[in-house]
PDB file of N, CA and C in Angstrom:
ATOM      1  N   UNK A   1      40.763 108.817 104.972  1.00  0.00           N
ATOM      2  CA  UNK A   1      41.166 110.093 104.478  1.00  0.00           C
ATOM      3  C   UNK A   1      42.285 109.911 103.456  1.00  0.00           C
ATOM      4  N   UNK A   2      42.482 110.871 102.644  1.00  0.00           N
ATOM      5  CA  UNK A   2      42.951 110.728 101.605  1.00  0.00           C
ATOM      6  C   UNK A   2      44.789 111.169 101.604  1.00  0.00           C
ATOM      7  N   UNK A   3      45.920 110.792 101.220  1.00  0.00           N
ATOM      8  CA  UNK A   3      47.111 111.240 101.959  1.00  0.00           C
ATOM      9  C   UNK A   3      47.153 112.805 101.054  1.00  0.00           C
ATOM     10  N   UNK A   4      47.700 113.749 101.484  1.00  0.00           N
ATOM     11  CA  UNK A   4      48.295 114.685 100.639  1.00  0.00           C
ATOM     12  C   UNK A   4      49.436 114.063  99.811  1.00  0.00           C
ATOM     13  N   UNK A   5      49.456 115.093  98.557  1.00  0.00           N
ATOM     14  CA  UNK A   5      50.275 114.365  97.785  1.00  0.00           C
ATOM     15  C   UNK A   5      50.886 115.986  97.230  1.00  0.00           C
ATOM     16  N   UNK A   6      51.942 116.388  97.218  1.00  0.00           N
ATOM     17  CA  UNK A   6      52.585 117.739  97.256  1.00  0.00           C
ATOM     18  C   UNK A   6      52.352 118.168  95.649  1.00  0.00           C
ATOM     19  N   UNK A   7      52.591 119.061  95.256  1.00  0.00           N
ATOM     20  CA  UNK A   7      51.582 119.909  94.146  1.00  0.00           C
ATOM     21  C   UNK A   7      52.653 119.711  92.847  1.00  0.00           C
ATOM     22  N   UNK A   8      52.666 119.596  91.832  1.00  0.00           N
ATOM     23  CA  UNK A   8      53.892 119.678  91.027  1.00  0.00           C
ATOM     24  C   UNK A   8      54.551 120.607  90.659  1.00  0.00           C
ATOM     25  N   UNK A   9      55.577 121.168  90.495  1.00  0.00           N
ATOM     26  CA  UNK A   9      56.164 121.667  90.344  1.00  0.00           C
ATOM     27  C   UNK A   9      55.965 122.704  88.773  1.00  0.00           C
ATOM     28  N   UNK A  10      56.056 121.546  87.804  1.00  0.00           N
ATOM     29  CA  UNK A  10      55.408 121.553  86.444  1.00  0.00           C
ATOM     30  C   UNK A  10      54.897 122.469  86.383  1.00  0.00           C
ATOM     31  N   UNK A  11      52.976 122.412  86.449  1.00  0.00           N
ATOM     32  CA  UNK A  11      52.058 123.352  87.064  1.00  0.00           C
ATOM     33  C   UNK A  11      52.098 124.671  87.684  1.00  0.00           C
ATOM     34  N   UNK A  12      53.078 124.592  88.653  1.00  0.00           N
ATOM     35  CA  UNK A  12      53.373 126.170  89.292  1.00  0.00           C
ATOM     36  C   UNK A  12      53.874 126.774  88.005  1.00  0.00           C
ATOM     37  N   UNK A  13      54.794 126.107  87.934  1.00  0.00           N
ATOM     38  CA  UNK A  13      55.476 127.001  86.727  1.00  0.00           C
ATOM     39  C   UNK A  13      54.671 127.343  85.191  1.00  0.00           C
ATOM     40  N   UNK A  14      54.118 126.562  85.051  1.00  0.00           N
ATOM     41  CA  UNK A  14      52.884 126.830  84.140  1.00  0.00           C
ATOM     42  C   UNK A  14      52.318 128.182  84.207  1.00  0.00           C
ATOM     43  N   UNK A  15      51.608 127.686  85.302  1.00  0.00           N
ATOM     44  CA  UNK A  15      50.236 129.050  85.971  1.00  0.00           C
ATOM     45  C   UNK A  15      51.351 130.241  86.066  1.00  0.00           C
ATOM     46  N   UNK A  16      52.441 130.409  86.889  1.00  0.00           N
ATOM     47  CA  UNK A  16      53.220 131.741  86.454  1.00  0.00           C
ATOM     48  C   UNK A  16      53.335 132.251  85.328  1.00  0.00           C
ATOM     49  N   UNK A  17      54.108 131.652  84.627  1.00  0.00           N
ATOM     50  CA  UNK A  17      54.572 131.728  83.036  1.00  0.00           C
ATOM     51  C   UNK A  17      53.197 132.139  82.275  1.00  0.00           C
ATOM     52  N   UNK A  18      51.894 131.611  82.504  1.00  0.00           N
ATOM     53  CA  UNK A  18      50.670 131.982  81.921  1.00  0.00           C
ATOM     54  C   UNK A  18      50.826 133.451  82.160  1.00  0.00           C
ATOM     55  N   UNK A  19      50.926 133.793  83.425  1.00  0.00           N
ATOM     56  CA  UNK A  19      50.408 134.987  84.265  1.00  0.00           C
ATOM     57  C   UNK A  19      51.137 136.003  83.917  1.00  0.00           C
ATOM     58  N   UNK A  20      52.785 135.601  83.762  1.00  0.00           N
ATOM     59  CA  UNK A  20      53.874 136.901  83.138  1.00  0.00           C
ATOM     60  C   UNK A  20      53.430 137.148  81.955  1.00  0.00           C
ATOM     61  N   UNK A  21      53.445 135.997  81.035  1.00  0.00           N
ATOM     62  CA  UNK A  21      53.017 136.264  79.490  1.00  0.00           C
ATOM     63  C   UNK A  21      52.058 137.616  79.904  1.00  0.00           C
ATOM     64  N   UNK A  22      50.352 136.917  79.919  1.00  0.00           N
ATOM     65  CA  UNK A  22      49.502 138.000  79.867  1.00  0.00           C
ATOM     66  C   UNK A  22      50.348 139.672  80.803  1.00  0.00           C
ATOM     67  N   UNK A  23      50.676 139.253  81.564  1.00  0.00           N
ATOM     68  CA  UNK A  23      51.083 140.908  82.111  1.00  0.00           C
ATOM     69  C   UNK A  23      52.058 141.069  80.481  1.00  0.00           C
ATOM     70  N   UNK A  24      53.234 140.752  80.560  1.00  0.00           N
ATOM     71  CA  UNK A  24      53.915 141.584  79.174  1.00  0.00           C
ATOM     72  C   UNK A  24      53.152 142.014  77.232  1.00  0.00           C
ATOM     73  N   UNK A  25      51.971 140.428  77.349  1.00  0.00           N
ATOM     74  CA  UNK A  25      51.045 140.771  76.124  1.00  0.00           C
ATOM     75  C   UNK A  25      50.255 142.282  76.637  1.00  0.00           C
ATOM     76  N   UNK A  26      49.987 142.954  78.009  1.00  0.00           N
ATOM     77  CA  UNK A  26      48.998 143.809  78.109  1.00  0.00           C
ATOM     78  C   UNK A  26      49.770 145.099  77.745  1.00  0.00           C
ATOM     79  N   UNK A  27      51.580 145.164  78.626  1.00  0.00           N
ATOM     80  CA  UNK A  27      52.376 145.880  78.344  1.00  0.00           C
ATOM     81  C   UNK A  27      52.477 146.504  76.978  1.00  0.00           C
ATOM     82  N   UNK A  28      52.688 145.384  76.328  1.00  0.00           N
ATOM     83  CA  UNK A  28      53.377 145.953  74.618  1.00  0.00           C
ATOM     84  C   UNK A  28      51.518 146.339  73.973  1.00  0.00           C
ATOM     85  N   UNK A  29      50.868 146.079  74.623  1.00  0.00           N
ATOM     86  CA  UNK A  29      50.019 146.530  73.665  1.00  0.00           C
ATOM     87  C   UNK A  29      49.398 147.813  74.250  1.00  0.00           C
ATOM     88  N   UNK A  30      49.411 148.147  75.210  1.00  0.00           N
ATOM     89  CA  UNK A  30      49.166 149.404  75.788  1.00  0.00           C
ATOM     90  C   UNK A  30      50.361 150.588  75.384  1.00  0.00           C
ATOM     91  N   UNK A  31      51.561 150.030  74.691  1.00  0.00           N
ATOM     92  CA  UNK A  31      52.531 150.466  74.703  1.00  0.00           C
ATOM     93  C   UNK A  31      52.767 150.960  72.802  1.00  0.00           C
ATOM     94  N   UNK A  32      52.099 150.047  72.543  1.00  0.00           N
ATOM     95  CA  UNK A  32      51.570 149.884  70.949  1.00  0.00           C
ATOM     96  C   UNK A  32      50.518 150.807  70.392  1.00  0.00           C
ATOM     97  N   UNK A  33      49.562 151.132  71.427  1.00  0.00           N
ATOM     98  CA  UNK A  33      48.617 152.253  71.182  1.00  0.00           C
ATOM     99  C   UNK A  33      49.248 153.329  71.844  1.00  0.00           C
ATOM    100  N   UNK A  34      50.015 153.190  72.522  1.00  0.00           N
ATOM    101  CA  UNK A  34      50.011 154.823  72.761  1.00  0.00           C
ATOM    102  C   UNK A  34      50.765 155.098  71.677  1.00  0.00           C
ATOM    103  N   UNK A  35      52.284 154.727  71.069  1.00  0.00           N
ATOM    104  CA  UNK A  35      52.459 154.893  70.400  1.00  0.00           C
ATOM    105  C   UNK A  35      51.564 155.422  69.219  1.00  0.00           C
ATOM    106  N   UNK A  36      50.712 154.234  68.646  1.00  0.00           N
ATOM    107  CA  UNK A  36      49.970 154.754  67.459  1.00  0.00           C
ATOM    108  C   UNK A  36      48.867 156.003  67.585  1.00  0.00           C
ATOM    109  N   UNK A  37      48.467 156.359  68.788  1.00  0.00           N
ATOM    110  CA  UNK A  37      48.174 157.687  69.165  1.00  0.00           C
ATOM    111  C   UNK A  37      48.994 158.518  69.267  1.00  0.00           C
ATOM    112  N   UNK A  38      49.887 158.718  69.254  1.00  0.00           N
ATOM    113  CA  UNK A  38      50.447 159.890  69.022  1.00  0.00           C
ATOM    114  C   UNK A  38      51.324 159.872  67.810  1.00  0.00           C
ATOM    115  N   UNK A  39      51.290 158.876  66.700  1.00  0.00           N
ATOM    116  CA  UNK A  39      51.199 159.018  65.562  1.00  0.00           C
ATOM    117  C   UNK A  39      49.965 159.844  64.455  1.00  0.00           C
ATOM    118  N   UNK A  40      48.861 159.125  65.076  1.00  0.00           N
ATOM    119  CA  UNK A  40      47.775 159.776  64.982  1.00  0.00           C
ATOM    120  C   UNK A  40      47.191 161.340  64.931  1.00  0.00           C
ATOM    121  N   UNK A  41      48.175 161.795  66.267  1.00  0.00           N
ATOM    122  CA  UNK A  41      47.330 163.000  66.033  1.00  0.00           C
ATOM    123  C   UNK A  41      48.975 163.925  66.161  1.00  0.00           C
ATOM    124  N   UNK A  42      49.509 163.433  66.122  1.00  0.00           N
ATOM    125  CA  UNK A  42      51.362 164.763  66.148  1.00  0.00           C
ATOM    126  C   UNK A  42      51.669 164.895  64.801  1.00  0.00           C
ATOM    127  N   UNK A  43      51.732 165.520  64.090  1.00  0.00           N
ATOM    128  CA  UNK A  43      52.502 165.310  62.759  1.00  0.00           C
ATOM    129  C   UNK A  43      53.623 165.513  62.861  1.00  0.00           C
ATOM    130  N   UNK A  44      54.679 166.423  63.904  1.00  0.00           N
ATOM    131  CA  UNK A  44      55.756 166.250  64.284  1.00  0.00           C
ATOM    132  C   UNK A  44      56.767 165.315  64.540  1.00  0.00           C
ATOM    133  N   UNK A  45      55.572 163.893  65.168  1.00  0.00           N
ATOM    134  CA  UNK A  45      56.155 162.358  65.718  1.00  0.00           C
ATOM    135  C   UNK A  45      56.534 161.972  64.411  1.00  0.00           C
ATOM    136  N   UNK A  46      55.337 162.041  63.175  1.00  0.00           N
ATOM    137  CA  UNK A  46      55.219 161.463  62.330  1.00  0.00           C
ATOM    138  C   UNK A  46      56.350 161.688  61.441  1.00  0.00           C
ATOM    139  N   UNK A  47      56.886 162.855  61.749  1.00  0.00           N
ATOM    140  CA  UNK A  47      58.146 163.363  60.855  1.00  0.00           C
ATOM    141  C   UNK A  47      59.800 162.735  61.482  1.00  0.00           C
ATOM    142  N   UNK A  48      59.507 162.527  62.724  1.00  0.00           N
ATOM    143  CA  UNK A  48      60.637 161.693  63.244  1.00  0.00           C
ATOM    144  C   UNK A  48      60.387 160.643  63.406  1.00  0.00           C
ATOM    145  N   UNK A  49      59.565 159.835  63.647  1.00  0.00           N
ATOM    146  CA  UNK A  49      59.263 158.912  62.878  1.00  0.00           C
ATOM    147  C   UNK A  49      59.923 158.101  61.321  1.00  0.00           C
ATOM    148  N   UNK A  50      59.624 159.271  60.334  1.00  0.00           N
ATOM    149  CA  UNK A  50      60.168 159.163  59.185  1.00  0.00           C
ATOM    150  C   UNK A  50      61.025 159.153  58.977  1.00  0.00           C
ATOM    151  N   UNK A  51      62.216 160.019  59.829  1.00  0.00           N
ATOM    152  CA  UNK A  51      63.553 160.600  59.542  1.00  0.00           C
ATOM    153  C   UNK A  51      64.155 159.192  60.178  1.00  0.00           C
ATOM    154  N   UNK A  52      63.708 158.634  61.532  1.00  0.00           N
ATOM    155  CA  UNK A  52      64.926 157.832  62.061  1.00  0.00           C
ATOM    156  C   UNK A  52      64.045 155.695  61.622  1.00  0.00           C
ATOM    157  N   UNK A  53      62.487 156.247  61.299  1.00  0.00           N
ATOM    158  CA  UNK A  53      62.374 154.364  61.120  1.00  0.00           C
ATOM    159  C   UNK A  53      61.322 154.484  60.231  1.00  0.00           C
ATOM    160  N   UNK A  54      61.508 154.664  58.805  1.00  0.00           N
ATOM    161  CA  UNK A  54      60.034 155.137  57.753  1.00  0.00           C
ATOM    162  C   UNK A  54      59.501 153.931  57.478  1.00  0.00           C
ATOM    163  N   UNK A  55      59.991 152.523  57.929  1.00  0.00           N
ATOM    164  CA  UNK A  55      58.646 151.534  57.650  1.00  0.00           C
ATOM    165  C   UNK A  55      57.934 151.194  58.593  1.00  0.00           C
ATOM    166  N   UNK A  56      58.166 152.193  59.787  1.00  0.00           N
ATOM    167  CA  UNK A  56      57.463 152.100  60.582  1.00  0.00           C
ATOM    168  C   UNK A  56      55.876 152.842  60.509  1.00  0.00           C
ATOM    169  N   UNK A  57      56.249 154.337  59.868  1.00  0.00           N
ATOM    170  CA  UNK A  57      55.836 155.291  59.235  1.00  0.00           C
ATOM    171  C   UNK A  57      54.797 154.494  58.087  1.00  0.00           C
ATOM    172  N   UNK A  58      55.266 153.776  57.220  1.00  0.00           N
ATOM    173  CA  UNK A  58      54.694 153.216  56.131  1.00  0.00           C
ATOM    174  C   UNK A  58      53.843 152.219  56.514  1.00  0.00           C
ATOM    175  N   UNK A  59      53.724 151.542  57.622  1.00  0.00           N
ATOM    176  CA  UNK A  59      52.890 150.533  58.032  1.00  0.00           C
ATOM    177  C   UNK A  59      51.634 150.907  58.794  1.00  0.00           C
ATOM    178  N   UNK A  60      51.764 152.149  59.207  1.00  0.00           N
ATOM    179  CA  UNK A  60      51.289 152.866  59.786  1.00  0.00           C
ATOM    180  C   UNK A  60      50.105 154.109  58.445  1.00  0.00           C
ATOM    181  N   UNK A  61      51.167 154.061  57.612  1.00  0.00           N
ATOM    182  CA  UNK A  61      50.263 155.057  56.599  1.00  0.00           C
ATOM    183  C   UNK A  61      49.277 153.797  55.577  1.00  0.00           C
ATOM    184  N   UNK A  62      49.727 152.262  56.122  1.00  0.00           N
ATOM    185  CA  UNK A  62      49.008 151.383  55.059  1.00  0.00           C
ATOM    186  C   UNK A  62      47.974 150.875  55.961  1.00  0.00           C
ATOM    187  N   UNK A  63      47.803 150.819  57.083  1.00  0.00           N
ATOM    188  CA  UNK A  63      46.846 150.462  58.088  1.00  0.00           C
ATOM    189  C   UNK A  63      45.694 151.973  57.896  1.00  0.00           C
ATOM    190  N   UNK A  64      46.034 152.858  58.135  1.00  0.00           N
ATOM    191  CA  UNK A  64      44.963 153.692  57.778  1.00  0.00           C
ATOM    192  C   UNK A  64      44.435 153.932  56.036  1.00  0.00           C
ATOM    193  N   UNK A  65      45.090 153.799  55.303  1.00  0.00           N
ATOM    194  CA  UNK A  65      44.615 153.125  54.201  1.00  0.00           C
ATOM    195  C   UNK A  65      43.627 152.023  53.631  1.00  0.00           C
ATOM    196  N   UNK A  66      43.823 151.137  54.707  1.00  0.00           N
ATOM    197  CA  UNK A  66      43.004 150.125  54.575  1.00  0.00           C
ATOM    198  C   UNK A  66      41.810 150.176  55.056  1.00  0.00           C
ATOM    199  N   UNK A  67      42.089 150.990  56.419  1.00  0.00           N
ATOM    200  CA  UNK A  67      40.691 151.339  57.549  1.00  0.00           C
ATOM    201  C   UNK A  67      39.653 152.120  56.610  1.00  0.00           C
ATOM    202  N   UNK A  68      39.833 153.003  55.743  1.00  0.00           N
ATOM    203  CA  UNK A  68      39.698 153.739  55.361  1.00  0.00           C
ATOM    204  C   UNK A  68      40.386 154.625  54.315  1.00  0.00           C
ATOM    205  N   UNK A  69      39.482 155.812  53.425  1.00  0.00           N
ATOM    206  CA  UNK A  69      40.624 156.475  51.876  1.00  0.00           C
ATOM    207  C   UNK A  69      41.100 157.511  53.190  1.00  0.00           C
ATOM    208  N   UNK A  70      42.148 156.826  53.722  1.00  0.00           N
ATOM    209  CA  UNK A  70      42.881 158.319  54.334  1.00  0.00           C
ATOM    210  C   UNK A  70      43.898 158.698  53.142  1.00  0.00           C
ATOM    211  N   UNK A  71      44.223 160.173  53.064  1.00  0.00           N
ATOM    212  CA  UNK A  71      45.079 160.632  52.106  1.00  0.00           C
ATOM    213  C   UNK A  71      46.112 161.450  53.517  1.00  0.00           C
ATOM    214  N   UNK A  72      46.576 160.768  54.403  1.00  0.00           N
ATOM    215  CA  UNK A  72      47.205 161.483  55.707  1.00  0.00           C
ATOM    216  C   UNK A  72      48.465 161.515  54.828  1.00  0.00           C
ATOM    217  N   UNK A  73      49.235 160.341  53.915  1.00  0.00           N
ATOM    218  CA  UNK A  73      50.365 160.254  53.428  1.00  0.00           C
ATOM    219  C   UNK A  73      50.628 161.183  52.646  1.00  0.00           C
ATOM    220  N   UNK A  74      50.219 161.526  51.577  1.00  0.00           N
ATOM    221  CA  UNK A  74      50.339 162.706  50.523  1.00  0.00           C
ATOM    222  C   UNK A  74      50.314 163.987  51.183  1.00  0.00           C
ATOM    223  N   UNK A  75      49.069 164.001  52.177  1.00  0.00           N
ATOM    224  CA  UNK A  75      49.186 165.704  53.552  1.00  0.00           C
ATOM    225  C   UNK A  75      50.014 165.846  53.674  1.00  0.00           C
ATOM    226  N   UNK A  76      50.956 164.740  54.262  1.00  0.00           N
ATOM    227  CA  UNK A  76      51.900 165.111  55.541  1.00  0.00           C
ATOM    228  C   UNK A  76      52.970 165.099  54.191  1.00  0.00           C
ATOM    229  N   UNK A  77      53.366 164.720  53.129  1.00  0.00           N
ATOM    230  CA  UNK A  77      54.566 164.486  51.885  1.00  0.00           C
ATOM    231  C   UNK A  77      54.473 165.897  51.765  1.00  0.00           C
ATOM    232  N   UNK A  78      53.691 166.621  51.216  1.00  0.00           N
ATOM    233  CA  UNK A  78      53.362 167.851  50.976  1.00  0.00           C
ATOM    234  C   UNK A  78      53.672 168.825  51.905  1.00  0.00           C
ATOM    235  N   UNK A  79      53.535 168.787  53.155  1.00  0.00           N
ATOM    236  CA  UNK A  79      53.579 169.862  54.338  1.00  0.00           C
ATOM    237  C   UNK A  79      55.068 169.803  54.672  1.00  0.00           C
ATOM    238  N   UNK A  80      55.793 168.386  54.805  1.00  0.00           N
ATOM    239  CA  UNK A  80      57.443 168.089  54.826  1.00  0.00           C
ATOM    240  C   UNK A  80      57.646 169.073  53.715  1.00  0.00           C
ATOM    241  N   UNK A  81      57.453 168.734  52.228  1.00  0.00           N
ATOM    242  CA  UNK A  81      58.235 169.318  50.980  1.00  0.00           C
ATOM    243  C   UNK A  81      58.026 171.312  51.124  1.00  0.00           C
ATOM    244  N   UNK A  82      57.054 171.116  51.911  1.00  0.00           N
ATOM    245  CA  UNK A  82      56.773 172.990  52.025  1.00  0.00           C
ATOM    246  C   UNK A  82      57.667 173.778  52.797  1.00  0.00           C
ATOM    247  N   UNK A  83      57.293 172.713  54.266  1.00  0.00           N
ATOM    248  CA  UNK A  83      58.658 173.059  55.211  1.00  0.00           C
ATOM    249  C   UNK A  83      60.123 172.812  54.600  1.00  0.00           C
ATOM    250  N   UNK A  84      60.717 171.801  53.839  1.00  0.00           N
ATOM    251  CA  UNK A  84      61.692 172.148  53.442  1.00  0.00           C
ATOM    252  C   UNK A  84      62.026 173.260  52.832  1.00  0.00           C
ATOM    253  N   UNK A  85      61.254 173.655  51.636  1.00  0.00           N
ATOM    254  CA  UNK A  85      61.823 174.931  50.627  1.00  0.00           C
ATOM    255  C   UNK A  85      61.725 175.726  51.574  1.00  0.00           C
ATOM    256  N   UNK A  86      60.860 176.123  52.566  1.00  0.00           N
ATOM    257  CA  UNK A  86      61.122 177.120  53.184  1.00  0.00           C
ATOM    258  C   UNK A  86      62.314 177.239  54.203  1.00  0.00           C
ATOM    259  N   UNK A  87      63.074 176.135  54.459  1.00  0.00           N
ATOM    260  CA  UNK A  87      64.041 176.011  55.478  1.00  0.00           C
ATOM    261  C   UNK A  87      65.236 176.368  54.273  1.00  0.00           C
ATOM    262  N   UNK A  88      65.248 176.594  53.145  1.00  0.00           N
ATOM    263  CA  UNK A  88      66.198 176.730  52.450  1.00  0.00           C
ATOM    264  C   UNK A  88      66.809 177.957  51.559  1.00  0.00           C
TER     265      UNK A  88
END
């Protein structure tokens, strides 16, 4: 029979560290779409958004650009500049 020989240490820590990664890669990306859903469909977000992180805003208006001729950027430029004069 063969002796046991105790497991390495190495390895454990490996296979964990594999295992946290994937849990926090599932986190931020579940966390990443919701976000970009409710970029998607709030134009409200999209305006605070703008006000407190606009290249966030802009990366966001160049990804649907690319997907597709969205003109969401010029909409939403236009509907801000309307709501302003009228706030004034």
């Amino acid at each position: 029979m063969l002796p046991k020989t105790p497991k390495s240490g190495f390895w454990k820590f490996v296979k964990t560290s594999a295992k946290v990664l994937f849990v926090i890669e599932a986190v931020c990306f579940a966390g990443s779409y919701a976000v970009y859903h409710r970029m998607n469909t709030n134009r409200e977000f999209r305006q605070y958004i703008n006000q407190n992180c606009p290249s966030l805003l802009d990366y966001y208006y160049k990804l649907g650009e690319f997907l597709g001729s969205s003109k969401l950027r010029e909409l939403d430029a236009t509907i801000w500049r309307a709501q302003d004069t009228k706030r004034e």
